[in-house]
Protein backbone atom coordinates (compact mmCIF):
# COMPACT_ATOMS: atom_id res chain seq x y z
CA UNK A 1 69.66 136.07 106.41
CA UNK A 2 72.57 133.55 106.27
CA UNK A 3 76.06 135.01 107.14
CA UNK A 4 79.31 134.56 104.81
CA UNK A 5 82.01 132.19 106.75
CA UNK A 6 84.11 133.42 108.53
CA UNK A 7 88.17 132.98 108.63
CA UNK A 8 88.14 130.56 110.72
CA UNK A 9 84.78 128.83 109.54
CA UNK A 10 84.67 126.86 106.14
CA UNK A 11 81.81 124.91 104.38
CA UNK A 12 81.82 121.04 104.56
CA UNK A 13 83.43 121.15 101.16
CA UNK A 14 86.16 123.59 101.93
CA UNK A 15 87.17 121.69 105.06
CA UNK A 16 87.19 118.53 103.05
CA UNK A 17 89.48 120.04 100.75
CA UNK A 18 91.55 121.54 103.07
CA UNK A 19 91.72 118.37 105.11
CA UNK A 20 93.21 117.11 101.49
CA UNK A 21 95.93 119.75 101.04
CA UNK A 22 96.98 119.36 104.91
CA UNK A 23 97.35 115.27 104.14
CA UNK A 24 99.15 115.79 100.33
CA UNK A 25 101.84 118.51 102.00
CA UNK A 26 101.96 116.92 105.55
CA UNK A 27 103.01 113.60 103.45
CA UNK A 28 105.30 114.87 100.68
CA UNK A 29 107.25 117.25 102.97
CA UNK A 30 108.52 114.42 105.24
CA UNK A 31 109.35 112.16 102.29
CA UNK A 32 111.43 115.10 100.82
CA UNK A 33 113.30 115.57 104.10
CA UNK A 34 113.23 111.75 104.68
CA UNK A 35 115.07 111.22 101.81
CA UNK A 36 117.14 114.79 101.42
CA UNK A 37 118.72 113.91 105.04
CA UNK A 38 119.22 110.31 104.31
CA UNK A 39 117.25 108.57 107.41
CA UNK A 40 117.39 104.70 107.68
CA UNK A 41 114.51 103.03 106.27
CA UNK A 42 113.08 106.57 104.44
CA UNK A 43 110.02 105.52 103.38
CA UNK A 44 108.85 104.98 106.95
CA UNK A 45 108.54 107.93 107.97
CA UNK A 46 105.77 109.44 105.22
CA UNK A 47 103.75 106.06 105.94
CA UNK A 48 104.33 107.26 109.78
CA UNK A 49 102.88 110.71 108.93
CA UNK A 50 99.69 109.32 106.97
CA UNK A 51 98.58 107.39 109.80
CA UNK A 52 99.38 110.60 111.87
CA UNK A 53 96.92 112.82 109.37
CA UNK A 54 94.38 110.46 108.65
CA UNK A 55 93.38 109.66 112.31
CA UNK A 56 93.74 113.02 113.64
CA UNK A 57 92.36 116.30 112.53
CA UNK A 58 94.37 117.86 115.25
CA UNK A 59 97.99 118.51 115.24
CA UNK A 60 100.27 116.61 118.05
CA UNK A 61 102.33 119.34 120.45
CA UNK A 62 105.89 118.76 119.19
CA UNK A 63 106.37 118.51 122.86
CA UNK A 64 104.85 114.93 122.41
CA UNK A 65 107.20 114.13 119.52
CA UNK A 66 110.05 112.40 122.32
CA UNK A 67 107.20 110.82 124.14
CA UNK A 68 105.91 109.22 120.93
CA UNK A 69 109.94 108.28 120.09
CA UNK A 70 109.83 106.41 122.96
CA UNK A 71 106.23 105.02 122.68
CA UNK A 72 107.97 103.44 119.71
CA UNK A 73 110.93 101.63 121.26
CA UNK A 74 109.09 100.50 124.34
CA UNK A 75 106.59 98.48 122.01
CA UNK A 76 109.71 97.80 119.70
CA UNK A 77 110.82 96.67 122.75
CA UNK A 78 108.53 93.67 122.98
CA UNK A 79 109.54 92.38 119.60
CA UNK A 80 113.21 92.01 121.21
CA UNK A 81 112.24 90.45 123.90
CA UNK A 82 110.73 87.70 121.61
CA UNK A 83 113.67 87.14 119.27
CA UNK A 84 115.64 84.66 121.74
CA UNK A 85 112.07 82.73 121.96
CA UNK A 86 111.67 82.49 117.84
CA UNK A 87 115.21 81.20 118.20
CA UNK A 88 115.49 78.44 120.72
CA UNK A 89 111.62 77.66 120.49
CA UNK A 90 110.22 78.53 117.21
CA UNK A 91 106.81 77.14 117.72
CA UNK A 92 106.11 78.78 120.91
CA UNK A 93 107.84 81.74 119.58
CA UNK A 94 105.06 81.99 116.69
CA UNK A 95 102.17 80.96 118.65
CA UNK A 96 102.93 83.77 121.09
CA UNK A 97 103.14 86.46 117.88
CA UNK A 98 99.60 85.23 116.93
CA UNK A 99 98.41 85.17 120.39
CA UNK A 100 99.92 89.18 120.64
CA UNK A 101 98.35 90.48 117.47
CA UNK A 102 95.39 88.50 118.16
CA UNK A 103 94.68 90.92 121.87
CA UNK A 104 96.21 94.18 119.91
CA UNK A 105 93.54 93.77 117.05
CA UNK A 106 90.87 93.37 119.93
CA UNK A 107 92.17 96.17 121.60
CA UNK A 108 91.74 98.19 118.10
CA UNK A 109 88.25 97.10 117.56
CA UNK A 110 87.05 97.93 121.07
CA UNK A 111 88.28 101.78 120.16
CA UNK A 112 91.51 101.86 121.43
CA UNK A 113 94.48 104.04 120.29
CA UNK A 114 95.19 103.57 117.02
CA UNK A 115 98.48 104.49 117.06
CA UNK A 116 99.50 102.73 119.95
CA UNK A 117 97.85 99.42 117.99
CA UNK A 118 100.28 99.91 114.94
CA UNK A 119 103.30 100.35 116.83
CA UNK A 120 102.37 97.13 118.69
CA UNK A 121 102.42 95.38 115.50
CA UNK A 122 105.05 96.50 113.96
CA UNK A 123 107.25 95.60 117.25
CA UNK A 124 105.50 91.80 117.31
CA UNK A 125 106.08 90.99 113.56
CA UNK A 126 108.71 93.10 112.03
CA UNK A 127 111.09 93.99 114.96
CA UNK A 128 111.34 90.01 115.85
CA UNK A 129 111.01 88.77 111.93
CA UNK A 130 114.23 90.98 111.68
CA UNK A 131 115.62 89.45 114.33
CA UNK A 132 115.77 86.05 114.28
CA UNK A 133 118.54 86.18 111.77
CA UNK A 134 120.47 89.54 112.67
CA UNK A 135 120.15 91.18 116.19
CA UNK A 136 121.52 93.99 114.79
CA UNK A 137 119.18 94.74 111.91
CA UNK A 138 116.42 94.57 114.23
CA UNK A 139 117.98 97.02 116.16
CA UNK A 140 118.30 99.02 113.10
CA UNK A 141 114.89 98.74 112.25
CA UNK A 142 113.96 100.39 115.86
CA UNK A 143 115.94 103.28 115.12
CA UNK A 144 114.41 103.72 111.68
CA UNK A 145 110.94 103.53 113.20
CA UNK A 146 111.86 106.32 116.17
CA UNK A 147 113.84 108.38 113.29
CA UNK A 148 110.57 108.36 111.47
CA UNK A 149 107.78 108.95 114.33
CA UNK A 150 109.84 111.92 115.25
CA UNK A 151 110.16 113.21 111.29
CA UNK A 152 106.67 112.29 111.07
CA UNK A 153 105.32 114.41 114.01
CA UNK A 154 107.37 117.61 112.88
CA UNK A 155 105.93 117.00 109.11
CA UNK A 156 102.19 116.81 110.57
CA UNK A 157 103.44 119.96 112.66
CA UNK A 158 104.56 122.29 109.93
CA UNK A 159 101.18 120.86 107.64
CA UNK A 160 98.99 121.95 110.12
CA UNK A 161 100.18 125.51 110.73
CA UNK A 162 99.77 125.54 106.67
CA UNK A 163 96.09 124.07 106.61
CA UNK A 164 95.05 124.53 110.12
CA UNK A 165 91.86 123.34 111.62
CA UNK A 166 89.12 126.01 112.29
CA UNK A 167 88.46 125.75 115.59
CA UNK A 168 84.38 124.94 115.48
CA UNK A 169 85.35 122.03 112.61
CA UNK A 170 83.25 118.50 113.37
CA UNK A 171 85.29 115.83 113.92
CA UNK A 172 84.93 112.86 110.70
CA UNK A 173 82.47 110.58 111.67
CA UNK A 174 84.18 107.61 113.16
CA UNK A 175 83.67 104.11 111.62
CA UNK A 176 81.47 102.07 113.79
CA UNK A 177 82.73 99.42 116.08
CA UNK A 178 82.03 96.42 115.42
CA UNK A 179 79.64 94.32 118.29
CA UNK A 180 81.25 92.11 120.72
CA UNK A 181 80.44 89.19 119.06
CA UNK A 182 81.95 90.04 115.79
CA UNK A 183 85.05 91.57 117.51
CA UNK A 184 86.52 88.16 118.34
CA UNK A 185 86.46 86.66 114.51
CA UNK A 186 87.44 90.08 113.14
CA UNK A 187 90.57 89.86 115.03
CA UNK A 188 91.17 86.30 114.29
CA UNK A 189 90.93 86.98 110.70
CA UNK A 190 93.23 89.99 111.07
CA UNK A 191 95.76 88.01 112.56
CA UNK A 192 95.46 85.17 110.29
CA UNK A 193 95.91 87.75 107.54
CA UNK A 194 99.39 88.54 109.41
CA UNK A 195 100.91 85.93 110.14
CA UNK A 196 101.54 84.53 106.74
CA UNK A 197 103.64 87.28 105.82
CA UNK A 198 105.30 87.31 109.05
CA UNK A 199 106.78 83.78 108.59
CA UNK A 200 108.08 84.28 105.25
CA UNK A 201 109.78 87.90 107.21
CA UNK A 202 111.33 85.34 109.74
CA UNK A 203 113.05 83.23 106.65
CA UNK A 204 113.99 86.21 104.62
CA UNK A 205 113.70 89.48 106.66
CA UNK A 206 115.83 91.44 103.83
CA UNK A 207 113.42 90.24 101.07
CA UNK A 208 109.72 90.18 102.96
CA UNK A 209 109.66 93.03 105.23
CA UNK A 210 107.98 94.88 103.24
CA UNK A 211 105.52 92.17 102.85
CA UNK A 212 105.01 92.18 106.28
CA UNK A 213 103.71 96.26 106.25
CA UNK A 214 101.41 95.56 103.25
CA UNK A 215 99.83 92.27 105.50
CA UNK A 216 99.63 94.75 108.53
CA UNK A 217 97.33 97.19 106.48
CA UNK A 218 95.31 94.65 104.87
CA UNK A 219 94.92 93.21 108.75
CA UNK A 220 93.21 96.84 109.72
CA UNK A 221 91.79 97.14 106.53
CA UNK A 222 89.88 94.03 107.72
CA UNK A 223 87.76 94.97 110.19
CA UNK A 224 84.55 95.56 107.39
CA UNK A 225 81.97 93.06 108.55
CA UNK A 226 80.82 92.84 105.48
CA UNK A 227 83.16 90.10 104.24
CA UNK A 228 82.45 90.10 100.59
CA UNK A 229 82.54 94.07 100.56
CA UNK A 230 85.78 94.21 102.51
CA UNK A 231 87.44 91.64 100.32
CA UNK A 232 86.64 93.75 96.97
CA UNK A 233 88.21 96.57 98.91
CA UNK A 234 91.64 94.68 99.65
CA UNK A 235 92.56 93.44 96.19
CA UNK A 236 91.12 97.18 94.57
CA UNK A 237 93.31 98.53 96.81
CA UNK A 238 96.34 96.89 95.89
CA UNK A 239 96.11 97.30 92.45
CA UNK A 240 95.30 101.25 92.66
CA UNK A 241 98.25 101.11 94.49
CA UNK A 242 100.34 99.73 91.86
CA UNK A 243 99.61 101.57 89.09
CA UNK A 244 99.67 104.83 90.85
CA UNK A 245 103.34 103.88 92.06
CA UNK A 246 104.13 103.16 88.12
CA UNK A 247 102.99 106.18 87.13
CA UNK A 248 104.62 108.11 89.44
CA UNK A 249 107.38 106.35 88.97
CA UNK A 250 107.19 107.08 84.84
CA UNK A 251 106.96 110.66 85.75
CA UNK A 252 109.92 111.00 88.26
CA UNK A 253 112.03 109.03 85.27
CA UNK A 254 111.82 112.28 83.20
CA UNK A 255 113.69 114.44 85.23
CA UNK A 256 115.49 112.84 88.43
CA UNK A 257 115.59 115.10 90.97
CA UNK A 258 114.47 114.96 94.77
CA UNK A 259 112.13 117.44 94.60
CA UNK A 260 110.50 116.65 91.80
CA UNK A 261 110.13 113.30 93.58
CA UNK A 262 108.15 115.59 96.12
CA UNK A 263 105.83 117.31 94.13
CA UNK A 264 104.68 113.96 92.21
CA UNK A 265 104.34 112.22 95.50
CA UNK A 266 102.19 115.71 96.46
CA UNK A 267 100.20 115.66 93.59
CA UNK A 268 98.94 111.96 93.83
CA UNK A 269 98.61 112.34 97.32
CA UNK A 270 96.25 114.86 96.90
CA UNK A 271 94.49 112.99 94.02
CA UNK A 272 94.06 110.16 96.77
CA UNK A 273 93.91 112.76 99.77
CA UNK A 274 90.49 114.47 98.17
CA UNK A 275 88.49 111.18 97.94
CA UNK A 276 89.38 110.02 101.56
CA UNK A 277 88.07 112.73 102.71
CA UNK A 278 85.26 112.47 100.48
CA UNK A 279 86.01 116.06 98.85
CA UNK A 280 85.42 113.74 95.85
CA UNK A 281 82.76 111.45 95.59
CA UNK A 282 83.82 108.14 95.72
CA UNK A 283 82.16 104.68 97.31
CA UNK A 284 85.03 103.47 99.07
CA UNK A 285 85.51 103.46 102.71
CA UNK A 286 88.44 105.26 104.11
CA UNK A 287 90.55 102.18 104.83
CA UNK A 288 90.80 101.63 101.01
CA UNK A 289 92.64 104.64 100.27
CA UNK A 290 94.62 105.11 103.23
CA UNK A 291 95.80 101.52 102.30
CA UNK A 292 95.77 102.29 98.89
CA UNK A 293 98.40 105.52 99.74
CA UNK A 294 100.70 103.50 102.17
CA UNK A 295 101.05 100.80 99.62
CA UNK A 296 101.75 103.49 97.25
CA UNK A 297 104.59 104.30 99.56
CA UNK A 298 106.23 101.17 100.43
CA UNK A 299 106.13 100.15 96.50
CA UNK A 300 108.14 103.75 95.38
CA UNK A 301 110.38 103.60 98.75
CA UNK A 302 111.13 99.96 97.93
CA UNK A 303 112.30 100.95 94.05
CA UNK A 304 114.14 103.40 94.98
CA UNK A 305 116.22 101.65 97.43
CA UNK A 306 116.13 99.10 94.26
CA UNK A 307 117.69 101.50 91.97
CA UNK A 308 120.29 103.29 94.32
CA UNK A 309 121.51 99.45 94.91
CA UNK A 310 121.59 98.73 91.29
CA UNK A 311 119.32 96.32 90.68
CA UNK A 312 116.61 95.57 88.00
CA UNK A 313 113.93 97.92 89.51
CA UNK A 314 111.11 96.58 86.85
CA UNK A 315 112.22 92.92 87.78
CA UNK A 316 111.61 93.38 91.49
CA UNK A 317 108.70 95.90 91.16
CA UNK A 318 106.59 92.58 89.64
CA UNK A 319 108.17 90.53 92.20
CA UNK A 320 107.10 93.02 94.88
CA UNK A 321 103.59 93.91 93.60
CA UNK A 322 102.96 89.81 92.47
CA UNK A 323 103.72 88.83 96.82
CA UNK A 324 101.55 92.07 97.21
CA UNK A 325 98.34 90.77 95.12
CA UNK A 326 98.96 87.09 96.44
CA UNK A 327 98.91 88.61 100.16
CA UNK A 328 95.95 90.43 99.20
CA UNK A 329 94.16 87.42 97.71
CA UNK A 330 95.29 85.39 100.71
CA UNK A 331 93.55 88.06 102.92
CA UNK A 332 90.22 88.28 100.66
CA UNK A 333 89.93 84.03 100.63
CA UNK A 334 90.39 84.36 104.36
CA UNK A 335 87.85 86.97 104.87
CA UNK A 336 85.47 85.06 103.68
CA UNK A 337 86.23 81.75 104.96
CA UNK A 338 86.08 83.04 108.39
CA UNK A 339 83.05 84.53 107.12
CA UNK A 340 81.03 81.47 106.43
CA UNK A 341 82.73 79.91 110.15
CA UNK A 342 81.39 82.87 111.68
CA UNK A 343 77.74 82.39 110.18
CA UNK A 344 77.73 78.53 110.93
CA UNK A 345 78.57 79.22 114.25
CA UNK A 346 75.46 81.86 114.90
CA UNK A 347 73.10 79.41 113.66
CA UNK A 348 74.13 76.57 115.42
């Protein structure tokens, strides 16, 4: 006769859903305390702690919380050591970005860390974008990110000793990697997603850093090799994102208060949380809502920081969302541009 589960055994549903509620209250506590303690850059740190959730089902020892801090400013580091290039020599300084996220996307595709990928990144494009024009903001922009990995690990620490993993759970299935031939044009496209954004960043770091996250995501988002598929995905994706950041935003308007700015950012996180774990049936691929949430949370950090500086927060939100859609758009032409290259090539 079957048995019942036990405590530390749940169905494929239950761990789905409990996978949900570990991502929804993993992700709303650390914006809470992001914002409550007033850390640099706050919206960092809850985009830190959904890539922390959605690639591992395990939690990180807080032992490893310094190690990752400083993970962070040694690839950081790399972005400094670029900014007296992009100065002096702005074309070399550019070609060697595109060369770097070129070999970090390969390194992604071929199954390395994750993690270690995005900081890379971030340190190539926004670190040096930054600063070209102020040494200091860059600088600024490091602390932010090591603020935010450490917030982010504690946040992922305290939601897994709320939802923890049964010990016998299966891992997700992992996406497949891509073959060998198709790693070298997925990265290319990646990067050419990138680098757009990043040159705008290096004209008008205050005004396109955020551009330059949203381009980052749609870069990983990229690596569908189904071109037509994957472009769908990055302009759906966008949008989602923008009307769930409008709605949450509505909602927070009625009563102004941090911790009602929590349990909205719970509650859609969960809404998300439940079909990226596929708790909820749903055809998209993973990528789409994890890009869909950290969109979410770059658009509401972004008006925020809009309002508490005084400034139109409609009026910028189109602004913001309009570069966002264009990006995207950019991203889904070049997908399948390189797309057609890449079949032209294999029949020659």
């Amino acid at each position: 006769m079957p048995t019942e589960p036990g405590p530390t055994e749940l169905n494929p549903m239950q761990l789905r859903r409990r996978r949900a509620l570990r991502l929804a209250w993993g992700t709303a506590l650390c914006l809470a305390v992001s914002y409550g303690i007033g850390m640099p850059i706050p919206f960092l740190a809850p985009v830190l702690a959904v890539l922390l959730l959605a690639m591992r089902t395990q939690a990180l020892p807080l032992k490893a919380a310094p190690a990752l801090a400083l993970l962070v400013m040694l690839s950081c580091g790399i972005g400094l050591l670029l900014i007296p290039l992009l100065r002096h020599a702005p074309l070399s300084g550019v070609l060697l970005v595109g060369v770097g996220l070129y070999c970090v996307f390969r390194y992604a595709l071929r199954g390395g860390n994750g993690l270690l990928a995005n900081l890379l990144v971030i340190g190539l494009t926004m670190i040096a974008a930054a600063g070209t024009s102020d040494f200091t903001l860059a600088l600024s922009v490091v602390e932010a990110l090591a603020k935010g990995m450490l917030l982010a690990v504690l946040s992922t620490a305290v939601a897994h000793a709320l939802f923890p993993e049964p010990a016998n759970a299966p891992s997700p299935p992992a996406p497949p990697f891509p073959s060998e031939q198709d790693v070298g044009w997925i990265a290319l496209r990646a990067t050419l997603i990138v680098m757009p954004a990043f040159l705008l960043a290096v004209i008008a770091p205050d005004r396109f850093m955020p551009l330059i996250m949203k381009s980052v995501s749609l870069g990983q988002q990229a690596g569908e090799t189904r071109a037509r598929h994957a472009s769908r995905e990055l302009i759906g994706s966008t949008l989602l994102a923008g009307v769930l950041a409008i709605l949450v935003w509505s909602a927070l308007s009625l009563f102004v208060h941090l911790w009602m700015f929590f349990l909205w950012v719970l509650l859609f996180t969960l809404w998300q949380g439940r079909r990226l774990y596929a708790a909820v049936a749903t055809r998209k691929s993973p990528a789409y809502w994890v890009s869909c949430l950290t969109t979410m949370l770059i658009l509401l950090g972004q008006s925020v920081a809009d309002s508490a500086g005084g400034q139109d927060v409609y009026r910028a939100f189109a602004i913001r969302m309009a570069l966002f859609l264009a990006v995207s758009l950019y991203a889904s032409g070049m997908l399948i541009w390189i797309d057609g290259r890449r079949s032209k090539a294999q029949t020659t």
